[in-house]
PDB file of N, CA and C in Angstrom:
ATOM      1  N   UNK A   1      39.536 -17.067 -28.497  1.00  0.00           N
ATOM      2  CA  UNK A   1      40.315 -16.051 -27.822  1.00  0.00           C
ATOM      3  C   UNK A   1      41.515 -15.716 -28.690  1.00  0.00           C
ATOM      4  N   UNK A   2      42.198 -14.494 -28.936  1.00  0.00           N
ATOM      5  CA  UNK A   2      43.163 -14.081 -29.659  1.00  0.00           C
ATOM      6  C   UNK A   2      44.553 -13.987 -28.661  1.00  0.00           C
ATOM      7  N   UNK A   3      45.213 -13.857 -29.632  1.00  0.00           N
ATOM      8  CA  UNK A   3      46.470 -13.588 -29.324  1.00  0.00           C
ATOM      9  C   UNK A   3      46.975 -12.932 -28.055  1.00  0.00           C
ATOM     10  N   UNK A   4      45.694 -11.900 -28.091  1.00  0.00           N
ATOM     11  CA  UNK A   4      46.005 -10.692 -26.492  1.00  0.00           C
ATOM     12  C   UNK A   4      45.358 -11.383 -25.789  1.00  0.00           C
ATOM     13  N   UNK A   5      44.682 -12.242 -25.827  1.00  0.00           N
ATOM     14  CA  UNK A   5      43.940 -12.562 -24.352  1.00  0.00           C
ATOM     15  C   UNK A   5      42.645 -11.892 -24.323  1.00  0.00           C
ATOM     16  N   UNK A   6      42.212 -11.158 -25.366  1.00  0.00           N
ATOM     17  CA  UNK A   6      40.648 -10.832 -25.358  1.00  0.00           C
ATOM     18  C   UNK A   6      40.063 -11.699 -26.423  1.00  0.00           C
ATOM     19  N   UNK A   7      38.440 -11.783 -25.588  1.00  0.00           N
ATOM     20  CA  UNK A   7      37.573 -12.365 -26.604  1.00  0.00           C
ATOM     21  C   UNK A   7      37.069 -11.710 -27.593  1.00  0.00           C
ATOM     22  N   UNK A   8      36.759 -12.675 -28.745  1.00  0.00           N
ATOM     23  CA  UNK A   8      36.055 -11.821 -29.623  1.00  0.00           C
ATOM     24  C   UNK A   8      34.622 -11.848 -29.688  1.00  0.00           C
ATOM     25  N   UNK A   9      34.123 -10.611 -30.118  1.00  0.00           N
ATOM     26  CA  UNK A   9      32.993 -10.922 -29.818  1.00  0.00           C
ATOM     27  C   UNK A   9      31.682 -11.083 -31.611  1.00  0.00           C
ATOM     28  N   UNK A  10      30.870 -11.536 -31.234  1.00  0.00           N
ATOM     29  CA  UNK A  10      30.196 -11.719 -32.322  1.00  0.00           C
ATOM     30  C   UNK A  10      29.750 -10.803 -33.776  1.00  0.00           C
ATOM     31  N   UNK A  11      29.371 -10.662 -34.392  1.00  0.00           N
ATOM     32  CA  UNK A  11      28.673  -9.351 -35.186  1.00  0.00           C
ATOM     33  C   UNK A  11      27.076  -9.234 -34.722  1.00  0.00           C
ATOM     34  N   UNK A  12      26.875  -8.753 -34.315  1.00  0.00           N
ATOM     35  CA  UNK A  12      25.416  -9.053 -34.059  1.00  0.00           C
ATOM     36  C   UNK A  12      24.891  -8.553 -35.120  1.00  0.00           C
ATOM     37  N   UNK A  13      25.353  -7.931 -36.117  1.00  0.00           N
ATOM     38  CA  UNK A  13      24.471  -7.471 -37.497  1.00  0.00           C
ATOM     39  C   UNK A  13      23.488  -8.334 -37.951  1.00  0.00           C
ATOM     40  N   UNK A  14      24.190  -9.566 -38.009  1.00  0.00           N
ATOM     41  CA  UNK A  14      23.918 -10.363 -39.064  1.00  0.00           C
ATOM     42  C   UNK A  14      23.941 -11.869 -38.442  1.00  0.00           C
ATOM     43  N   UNK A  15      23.379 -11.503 -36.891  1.00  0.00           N
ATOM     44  CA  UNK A  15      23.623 -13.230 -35.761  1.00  0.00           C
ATOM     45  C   UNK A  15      22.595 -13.702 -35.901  1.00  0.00           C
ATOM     46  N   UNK A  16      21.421 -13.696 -36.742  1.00  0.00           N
ATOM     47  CA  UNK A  16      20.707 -14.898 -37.899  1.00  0.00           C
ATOM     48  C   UNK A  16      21.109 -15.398 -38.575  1.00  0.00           C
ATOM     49  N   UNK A  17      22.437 -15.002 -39.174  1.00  0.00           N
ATOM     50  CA  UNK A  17      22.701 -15.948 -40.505  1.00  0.00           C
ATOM     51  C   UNK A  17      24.386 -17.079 -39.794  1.00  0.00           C
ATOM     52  N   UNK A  18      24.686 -16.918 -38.587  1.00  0.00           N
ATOM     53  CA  UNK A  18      25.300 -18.017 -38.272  1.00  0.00           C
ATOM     54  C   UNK A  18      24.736 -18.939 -37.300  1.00  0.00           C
ATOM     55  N   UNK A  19      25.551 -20.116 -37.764  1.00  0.00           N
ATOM     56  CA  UNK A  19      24.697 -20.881 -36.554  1.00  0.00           C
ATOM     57  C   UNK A  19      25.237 -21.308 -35.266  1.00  0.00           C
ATOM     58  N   UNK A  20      26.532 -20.297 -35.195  1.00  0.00           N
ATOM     59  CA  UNK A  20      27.295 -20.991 -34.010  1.00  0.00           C
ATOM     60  C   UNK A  20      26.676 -19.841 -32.650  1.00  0.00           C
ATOM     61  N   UNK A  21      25.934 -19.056 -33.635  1.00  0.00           N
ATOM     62  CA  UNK A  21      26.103 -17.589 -32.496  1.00  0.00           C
ATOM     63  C   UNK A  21      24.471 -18.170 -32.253  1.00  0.00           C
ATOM     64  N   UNK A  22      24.109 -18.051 -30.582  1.00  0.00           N
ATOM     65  CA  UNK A  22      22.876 -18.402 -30.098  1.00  0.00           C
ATOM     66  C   UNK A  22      21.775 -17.293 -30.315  1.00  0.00           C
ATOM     67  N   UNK A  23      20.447 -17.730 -30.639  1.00  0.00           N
ATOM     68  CA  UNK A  23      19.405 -16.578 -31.405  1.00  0.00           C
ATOM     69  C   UNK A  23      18.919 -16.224 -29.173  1.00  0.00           C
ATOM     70  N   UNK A  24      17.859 -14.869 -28.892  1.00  0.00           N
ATOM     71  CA  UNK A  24      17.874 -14.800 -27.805  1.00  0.00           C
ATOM     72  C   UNK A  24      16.271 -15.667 -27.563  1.00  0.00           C
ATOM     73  N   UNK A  25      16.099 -16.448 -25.985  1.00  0.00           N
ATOM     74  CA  UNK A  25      15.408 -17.274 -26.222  1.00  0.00           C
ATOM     75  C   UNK A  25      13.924 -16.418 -26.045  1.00  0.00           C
ATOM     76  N   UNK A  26      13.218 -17.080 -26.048  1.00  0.00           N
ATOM     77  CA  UNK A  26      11.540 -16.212 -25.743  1.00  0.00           C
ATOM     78  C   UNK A  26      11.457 -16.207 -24.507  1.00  0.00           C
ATOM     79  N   UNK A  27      10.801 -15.111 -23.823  1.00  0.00           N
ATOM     80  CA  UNK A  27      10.672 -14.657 -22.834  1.00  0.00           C
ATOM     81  C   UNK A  27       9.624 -15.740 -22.117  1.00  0.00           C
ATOM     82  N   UNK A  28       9.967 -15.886 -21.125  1.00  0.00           N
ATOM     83  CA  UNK A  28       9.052 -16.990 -19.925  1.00  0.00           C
ATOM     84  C   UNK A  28       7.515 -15.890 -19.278  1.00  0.00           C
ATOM     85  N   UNK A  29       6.596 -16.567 -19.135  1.00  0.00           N
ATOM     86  CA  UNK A  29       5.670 -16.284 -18.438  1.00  0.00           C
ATOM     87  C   UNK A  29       4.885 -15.004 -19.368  1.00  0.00           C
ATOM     88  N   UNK A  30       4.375 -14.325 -18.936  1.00  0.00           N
ATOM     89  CA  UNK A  30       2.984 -13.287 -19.473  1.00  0.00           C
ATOM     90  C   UNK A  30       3.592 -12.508 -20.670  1.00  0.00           C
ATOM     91  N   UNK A  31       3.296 -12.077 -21.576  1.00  0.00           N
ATOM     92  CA  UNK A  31       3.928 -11.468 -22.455  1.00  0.00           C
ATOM     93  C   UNK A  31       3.239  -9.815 -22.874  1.00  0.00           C
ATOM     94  N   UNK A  32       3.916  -8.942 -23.540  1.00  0.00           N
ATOM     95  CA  UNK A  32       3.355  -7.954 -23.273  1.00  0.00           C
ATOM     96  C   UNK A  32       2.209  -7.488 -23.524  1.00  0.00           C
ATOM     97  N   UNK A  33       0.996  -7.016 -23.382  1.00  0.00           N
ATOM     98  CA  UNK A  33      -0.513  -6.734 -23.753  1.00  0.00           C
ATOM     99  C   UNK A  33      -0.710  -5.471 -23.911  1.00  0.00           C
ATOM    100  N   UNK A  34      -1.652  -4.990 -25.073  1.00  0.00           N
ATOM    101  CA  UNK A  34      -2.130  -3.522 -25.193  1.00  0.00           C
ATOM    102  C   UNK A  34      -3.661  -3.767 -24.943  1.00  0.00           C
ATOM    103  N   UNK A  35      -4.079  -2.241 -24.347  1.00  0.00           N
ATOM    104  CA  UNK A  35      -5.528  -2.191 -24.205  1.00  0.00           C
ATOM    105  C   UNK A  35      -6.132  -2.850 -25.740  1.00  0.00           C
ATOM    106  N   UNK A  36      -5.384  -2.247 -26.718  1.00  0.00           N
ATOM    107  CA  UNK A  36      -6.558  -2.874 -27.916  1.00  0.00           C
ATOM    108  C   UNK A  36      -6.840  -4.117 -27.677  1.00  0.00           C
ATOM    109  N   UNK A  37      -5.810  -5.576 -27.335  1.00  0.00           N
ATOM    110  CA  UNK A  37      -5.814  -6.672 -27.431  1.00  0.00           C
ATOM    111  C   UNK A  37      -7.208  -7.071 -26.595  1.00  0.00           C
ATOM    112  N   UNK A  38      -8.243  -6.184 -25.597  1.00  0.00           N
ATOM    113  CA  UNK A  38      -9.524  -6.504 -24.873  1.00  0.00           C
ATOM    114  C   UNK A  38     -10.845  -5.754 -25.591  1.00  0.00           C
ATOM    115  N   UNK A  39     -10.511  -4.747 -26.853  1.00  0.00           N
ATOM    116  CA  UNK A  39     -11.504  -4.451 -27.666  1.00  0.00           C
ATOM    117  C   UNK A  39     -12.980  -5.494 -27.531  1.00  0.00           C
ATOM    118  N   UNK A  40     -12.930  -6.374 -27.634  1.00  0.00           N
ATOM    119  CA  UNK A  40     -14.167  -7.530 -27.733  1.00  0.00           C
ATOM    120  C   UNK A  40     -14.621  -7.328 -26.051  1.00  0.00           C
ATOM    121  N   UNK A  41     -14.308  -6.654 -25.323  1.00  0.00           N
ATOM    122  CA  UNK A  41     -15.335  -6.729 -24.063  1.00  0.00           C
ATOM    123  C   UNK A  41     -15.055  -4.693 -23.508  1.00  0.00           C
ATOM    124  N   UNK A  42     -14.989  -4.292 -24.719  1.00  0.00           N
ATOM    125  CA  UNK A  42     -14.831  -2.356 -23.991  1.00  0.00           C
ATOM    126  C   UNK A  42     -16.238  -2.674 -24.055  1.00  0.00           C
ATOM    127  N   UNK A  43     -17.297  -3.093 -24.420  1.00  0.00           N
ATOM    128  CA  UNK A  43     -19.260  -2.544 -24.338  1.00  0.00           C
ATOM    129  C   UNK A  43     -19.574  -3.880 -23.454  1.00  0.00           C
ATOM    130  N   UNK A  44     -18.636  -4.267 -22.672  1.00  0.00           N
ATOM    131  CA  UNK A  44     -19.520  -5.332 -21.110  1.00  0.00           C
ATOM    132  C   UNK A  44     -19.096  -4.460 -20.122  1.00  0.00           C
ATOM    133  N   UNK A  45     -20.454  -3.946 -19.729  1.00  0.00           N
ATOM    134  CA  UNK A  45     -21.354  -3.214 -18.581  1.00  0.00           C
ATOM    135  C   UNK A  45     -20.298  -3.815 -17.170  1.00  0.00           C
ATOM    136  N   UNK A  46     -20.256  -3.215 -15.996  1.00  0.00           N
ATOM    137  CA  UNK A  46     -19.570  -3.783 -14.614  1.00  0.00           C
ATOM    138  C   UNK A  46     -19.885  -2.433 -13.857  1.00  0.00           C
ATOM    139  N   UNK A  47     -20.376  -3.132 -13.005  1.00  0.00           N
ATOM    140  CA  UNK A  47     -20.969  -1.670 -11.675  1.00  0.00           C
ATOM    141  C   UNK A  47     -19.638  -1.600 -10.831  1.00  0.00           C
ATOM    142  N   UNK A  48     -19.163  -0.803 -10.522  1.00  0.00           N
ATOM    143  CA  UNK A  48     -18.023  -0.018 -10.170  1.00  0.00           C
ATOM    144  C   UNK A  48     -18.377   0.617  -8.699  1.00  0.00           C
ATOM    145  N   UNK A  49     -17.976   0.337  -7.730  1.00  0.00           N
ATOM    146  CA  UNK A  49     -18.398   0.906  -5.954  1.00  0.00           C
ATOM    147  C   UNK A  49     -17.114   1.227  -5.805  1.00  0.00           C
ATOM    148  N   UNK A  50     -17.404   2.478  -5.079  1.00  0.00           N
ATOM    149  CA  UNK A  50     -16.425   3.169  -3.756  1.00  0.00           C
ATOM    150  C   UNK A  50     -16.818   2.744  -2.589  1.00  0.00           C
ATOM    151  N   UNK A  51     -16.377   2.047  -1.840  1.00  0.00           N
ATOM    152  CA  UNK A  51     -16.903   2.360  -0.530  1.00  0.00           C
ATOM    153  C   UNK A  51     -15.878   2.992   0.545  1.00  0.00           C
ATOM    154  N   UNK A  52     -16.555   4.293   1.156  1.00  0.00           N
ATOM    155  CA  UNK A  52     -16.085   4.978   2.057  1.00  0.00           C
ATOM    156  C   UNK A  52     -15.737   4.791   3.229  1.00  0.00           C
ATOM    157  N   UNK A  53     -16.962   3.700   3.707  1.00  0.00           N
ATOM    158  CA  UNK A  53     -17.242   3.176   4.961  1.00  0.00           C
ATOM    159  C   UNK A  53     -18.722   2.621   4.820  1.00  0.00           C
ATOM    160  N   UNK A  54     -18.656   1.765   6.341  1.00  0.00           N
ATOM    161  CA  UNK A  54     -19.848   1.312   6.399  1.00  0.00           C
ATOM    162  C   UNK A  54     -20.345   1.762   8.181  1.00  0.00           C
ATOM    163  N   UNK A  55     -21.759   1.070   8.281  1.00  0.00           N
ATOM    164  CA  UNK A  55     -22.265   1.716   9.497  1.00  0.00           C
ATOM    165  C   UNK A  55     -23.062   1.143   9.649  1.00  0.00           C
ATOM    166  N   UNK A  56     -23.845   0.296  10.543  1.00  0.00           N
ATOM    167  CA  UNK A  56     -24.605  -0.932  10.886  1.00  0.00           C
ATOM    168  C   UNK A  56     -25.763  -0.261  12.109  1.00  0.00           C
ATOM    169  N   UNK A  57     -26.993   0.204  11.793  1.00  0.00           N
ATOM    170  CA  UNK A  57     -28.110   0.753  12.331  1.00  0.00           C
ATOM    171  C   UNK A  57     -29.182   0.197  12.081  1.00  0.00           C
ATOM    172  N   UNK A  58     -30.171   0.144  13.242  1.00  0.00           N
ATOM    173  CA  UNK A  58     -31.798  -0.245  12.604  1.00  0.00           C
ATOM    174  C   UNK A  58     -32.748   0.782  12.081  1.00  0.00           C
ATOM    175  N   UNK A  59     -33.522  -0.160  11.785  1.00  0.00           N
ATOM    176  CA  UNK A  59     -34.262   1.001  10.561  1.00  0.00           C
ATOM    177  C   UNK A  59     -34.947   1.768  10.983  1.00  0.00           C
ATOM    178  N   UNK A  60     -34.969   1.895  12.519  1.00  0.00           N
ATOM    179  CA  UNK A  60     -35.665   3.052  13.177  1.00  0.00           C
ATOM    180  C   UNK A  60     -34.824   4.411  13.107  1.00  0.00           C
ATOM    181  N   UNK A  61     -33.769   3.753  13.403  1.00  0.00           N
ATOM    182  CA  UNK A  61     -32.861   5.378  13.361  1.00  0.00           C
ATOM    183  C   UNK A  61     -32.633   5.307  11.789  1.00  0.00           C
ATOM    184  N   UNK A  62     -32.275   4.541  11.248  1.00  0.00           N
ATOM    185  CA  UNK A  62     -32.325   4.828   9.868  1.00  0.00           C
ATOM    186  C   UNK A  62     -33.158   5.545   8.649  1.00  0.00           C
ATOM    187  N   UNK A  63     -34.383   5.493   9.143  1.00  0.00           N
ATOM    188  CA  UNK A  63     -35.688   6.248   9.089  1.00  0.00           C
ATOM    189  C   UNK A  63     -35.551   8.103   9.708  1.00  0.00           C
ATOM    190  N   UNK A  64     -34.968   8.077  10.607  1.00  0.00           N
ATOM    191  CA  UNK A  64     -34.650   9.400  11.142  1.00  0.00           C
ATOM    192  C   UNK A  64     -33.625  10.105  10.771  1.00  0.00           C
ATOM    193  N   UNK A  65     -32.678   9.563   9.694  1.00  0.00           N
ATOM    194  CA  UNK A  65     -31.808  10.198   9.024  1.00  0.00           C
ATOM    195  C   UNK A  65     -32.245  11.500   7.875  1.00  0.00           C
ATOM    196  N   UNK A  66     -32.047  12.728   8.073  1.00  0.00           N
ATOM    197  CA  UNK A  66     -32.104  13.864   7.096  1.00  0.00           C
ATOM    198  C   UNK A  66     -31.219  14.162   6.612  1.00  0.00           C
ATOM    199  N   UNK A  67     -31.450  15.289   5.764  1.00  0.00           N
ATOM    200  CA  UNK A  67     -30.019  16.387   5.358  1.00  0.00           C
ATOM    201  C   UNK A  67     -29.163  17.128   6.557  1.00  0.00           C
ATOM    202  N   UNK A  68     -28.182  17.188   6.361  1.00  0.00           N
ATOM    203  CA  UNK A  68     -26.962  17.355   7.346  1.00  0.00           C
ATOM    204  C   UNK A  68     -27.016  16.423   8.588  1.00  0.00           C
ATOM    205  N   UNK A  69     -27.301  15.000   8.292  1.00  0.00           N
ATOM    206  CA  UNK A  69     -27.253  14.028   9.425  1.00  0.00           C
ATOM    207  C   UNK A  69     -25.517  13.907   9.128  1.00  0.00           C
ATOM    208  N   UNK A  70     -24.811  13.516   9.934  1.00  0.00           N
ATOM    209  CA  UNK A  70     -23.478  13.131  10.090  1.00  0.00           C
ATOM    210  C   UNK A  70     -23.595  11.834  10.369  1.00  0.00           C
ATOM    211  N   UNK A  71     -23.189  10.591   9.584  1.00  0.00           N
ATOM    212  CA  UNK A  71     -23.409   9.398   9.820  1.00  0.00           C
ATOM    213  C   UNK A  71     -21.791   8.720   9.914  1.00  0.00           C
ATOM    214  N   UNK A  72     -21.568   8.226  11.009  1.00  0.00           N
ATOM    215  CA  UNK A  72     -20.111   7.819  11.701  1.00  0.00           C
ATOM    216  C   UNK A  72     -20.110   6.354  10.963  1.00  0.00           C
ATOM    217  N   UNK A  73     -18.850   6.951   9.842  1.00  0.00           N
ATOM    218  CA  UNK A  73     -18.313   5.220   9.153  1.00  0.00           C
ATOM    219  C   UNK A  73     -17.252   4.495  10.265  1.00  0.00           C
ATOM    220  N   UNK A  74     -17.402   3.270   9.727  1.00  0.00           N
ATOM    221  CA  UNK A  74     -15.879   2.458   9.982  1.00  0.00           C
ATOM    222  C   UNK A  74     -14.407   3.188  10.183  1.00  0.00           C
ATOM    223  N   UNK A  75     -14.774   3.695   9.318  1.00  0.00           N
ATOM    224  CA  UNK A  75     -13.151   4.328   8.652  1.00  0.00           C
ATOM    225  C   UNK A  75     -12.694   5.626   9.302  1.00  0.00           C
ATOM    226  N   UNK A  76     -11.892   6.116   8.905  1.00  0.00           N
ATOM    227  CA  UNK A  76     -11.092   7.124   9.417  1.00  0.00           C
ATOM    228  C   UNK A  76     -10.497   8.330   8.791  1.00  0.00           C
ATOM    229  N   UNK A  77     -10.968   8.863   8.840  1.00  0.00           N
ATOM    230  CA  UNK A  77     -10.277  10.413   7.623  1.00  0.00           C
ATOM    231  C   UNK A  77      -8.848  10.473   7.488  1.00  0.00           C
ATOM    232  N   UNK A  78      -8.783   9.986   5.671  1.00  0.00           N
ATOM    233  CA  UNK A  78      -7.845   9.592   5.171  1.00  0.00           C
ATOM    234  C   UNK A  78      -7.204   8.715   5.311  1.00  0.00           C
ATOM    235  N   UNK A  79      -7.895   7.393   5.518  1.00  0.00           N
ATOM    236  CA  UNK A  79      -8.290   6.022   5.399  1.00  0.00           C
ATOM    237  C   UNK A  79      -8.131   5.732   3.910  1.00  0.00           C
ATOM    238  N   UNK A  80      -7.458   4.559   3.350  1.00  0.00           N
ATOM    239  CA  UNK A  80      -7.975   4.145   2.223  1.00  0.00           C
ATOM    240  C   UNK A  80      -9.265   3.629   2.062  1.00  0.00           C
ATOM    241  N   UNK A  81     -10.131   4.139   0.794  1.00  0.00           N
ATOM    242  CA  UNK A  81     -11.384   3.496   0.798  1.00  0.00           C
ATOM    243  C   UNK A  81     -11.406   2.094  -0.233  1.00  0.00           C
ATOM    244  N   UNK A  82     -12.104   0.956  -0.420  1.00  0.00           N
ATOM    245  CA  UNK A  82     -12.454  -0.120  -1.113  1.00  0.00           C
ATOM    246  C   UNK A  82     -13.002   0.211  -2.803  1.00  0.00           C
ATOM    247  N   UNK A  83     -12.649  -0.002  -3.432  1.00  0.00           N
ATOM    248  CA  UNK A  83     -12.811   0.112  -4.794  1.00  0.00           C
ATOM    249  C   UNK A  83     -13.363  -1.727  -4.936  1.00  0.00           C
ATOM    250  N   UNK A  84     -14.344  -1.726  -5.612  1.00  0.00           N
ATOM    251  CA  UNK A  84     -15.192  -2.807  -5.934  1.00  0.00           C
ATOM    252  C   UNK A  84     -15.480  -2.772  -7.484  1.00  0.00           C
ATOM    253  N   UNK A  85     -15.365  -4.009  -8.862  1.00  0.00           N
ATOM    254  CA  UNK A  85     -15.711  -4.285  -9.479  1.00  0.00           C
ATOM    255  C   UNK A  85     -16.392  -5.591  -9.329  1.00  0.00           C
ATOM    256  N   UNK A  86     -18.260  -5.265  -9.626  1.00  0.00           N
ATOM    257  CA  UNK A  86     -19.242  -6.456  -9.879  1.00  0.00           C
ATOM    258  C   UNK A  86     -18.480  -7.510  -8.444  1.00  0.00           C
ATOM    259  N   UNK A  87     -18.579  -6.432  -7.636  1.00  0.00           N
ATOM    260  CA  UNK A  87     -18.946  -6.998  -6.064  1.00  0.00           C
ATOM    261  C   UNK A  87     -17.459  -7.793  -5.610  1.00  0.00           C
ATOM    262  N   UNK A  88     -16.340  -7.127  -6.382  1.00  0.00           N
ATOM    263  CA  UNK A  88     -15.452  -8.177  -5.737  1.00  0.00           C
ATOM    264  C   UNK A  88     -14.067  -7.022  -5.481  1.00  0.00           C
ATOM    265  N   UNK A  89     -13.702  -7.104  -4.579  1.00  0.00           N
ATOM    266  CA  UNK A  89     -12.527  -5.893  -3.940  1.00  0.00           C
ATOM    267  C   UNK A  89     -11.923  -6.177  -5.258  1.00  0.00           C
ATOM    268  N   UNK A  90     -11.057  -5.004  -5.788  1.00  0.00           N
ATOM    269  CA  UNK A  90     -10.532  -5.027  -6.998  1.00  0.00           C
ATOM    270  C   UNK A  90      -9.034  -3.697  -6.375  1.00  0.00           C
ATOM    271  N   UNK A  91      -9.234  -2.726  -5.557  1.00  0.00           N
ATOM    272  CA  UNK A  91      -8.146  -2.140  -5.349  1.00  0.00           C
ATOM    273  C   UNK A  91      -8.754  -1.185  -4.048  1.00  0.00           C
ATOM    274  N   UNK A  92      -7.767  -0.422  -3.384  1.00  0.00           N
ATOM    275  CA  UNK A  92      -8.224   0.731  -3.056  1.00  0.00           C
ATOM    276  C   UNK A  92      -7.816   2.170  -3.185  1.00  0.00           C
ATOM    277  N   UNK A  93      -8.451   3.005  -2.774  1.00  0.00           N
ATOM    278  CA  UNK A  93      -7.888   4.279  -3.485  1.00  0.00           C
ATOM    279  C   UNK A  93      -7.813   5.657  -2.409  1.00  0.00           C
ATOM    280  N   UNK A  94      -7.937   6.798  -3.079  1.00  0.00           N
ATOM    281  CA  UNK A  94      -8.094   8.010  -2.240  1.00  0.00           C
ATOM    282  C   UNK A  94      -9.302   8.392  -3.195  1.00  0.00           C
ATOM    283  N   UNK A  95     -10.464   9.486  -2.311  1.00  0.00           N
ATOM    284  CA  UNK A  95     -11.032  10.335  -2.794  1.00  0.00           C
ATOM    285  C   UNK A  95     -10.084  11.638  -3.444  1.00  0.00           C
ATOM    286  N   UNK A  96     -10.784  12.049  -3.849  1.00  0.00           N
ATOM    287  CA  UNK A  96     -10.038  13.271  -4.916  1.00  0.00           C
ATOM    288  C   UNK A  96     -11.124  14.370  -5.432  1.00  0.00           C
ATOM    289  N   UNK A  97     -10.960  15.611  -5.410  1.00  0.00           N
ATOM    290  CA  UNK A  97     -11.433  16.373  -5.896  1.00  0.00           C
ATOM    291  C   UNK A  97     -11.187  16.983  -7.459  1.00  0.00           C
ATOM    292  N   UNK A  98     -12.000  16.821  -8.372  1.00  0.00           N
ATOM    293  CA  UNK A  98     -11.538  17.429  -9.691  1.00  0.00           C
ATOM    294  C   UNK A  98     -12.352  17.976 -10.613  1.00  0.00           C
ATOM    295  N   UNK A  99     -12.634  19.362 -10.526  1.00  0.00           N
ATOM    296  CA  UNK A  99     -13.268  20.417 -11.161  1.00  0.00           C
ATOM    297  C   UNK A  99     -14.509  20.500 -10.692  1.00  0.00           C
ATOM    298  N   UNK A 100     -14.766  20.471  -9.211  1.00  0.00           N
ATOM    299  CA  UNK A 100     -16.001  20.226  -8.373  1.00  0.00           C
ATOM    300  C   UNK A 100     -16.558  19.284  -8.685  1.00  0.00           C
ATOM    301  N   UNK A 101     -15.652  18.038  -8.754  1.00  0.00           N
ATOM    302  CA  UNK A 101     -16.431  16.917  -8.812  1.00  0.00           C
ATOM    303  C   UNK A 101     -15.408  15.770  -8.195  1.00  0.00           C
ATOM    304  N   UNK A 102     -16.067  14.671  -7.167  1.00  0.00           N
ATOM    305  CA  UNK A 102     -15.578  13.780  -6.303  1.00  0.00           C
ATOM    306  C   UNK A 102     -15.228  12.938  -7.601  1.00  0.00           C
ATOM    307  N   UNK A 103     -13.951  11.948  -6.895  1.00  0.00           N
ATOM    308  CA  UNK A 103     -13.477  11.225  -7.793  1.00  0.00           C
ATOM    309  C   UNK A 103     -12.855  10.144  -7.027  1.00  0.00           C
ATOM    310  N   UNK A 104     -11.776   9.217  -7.616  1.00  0.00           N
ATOM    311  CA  UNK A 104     -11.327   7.880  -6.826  1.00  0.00           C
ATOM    312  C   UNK A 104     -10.148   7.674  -7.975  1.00  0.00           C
ATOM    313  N   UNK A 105      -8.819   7.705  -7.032  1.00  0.00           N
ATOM    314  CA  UNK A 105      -7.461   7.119  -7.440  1.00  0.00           C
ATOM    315  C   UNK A 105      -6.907   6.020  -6.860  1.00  0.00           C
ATOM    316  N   UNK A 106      -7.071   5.322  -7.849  1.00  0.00           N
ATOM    317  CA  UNK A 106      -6.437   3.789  -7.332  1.00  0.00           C
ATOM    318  C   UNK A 106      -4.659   3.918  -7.212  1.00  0.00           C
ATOM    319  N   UNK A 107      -4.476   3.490  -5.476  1.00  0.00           N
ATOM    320  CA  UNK A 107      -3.327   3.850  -4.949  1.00  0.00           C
ATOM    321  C   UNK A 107      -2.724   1.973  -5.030  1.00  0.00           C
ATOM    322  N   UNK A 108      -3.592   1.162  -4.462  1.00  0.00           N
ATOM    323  CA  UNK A 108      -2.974  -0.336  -4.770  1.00  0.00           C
ATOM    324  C   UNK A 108      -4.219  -1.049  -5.286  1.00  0.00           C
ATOM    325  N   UNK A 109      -3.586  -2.110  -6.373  1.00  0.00           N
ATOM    326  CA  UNK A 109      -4.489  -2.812  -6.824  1.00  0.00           C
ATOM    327  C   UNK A 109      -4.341  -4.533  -6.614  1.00  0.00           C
ATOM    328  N   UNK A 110      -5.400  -5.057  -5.765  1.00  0.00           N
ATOM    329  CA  UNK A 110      -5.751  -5.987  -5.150  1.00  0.00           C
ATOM    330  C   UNK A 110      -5.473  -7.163  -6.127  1.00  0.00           C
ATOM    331  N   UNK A 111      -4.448  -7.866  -5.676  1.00  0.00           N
ATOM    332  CA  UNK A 111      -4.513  -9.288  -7.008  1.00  0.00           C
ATOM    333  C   UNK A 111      -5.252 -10.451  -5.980  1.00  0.00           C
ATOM    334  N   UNK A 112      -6.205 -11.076  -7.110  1.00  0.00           N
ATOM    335  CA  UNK A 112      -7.012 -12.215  -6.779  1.00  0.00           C
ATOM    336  C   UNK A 112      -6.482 -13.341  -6.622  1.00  0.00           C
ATOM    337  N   UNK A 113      -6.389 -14.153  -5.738  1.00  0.00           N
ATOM    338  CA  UNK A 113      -6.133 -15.248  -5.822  1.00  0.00           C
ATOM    339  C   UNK A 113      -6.411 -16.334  -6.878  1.00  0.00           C
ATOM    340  N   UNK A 114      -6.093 -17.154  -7.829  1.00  0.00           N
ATOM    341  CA  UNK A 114      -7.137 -17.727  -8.867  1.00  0.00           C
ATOM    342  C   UNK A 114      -7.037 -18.957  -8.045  1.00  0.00           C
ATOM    343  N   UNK A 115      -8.201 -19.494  -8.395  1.00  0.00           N
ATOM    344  CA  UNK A 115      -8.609 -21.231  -7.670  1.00  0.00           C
ATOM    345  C   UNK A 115      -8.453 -22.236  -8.601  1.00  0.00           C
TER     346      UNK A 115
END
């Protein structure tokens, strides 16, 4: 501390080359990741489901289902739907329309418990 009562403060130019001044420590827990760093698994295959809803019928009426049948899901218009990777809830999303074609935006993504 000086004369006035303020501290001084370090050079940070050059706070490698003393040893009184502390270096900053490494960061705790996950560190940062780029897509490249998973290159070795972009060509492993994973079946990918929306599900909208579900609906529990026997195969008699199920058999009697045509074009313009209206089949009553679970769910509820504008419901989040289930997003599934290789059969395991992974997030859910909204349907979406984009350039006449249905689509799926992941709104929350489901963290797994690990065992």
């Amino acid at each position: 501390m000086s004369d006035d009562g303020k501290v001084s403060l370090p050079n940070l130019e050059d706070a490698g080359t003393h040893a009184d001044v502390p270096l900053a420590a490494e960061p705790e827990g996950p560190t940062t990741r780029v897509a490249s760093d998973l290159e070795a698994v972009f060509d492993v295959p994973v079946q990918v489901s929306a599900v909208l809803g579900r609906a529990r019928m026997d195969v008699g009426n199920l058999l009697k289902l045509g074009p313009g049948t209206v089949l009553e899901l679970d769910r509820k218009v504008g419901e989040a739907i289930d997003i599934y990777v290789n059969n395991r809830l992974v997030a859910r999303g909204e349907v979406v329309l984009v350039e006449e074609k249905l689509g799926v935006t992941m709104t929350e993504i489901i963290r797994a418990e690990r065992s």
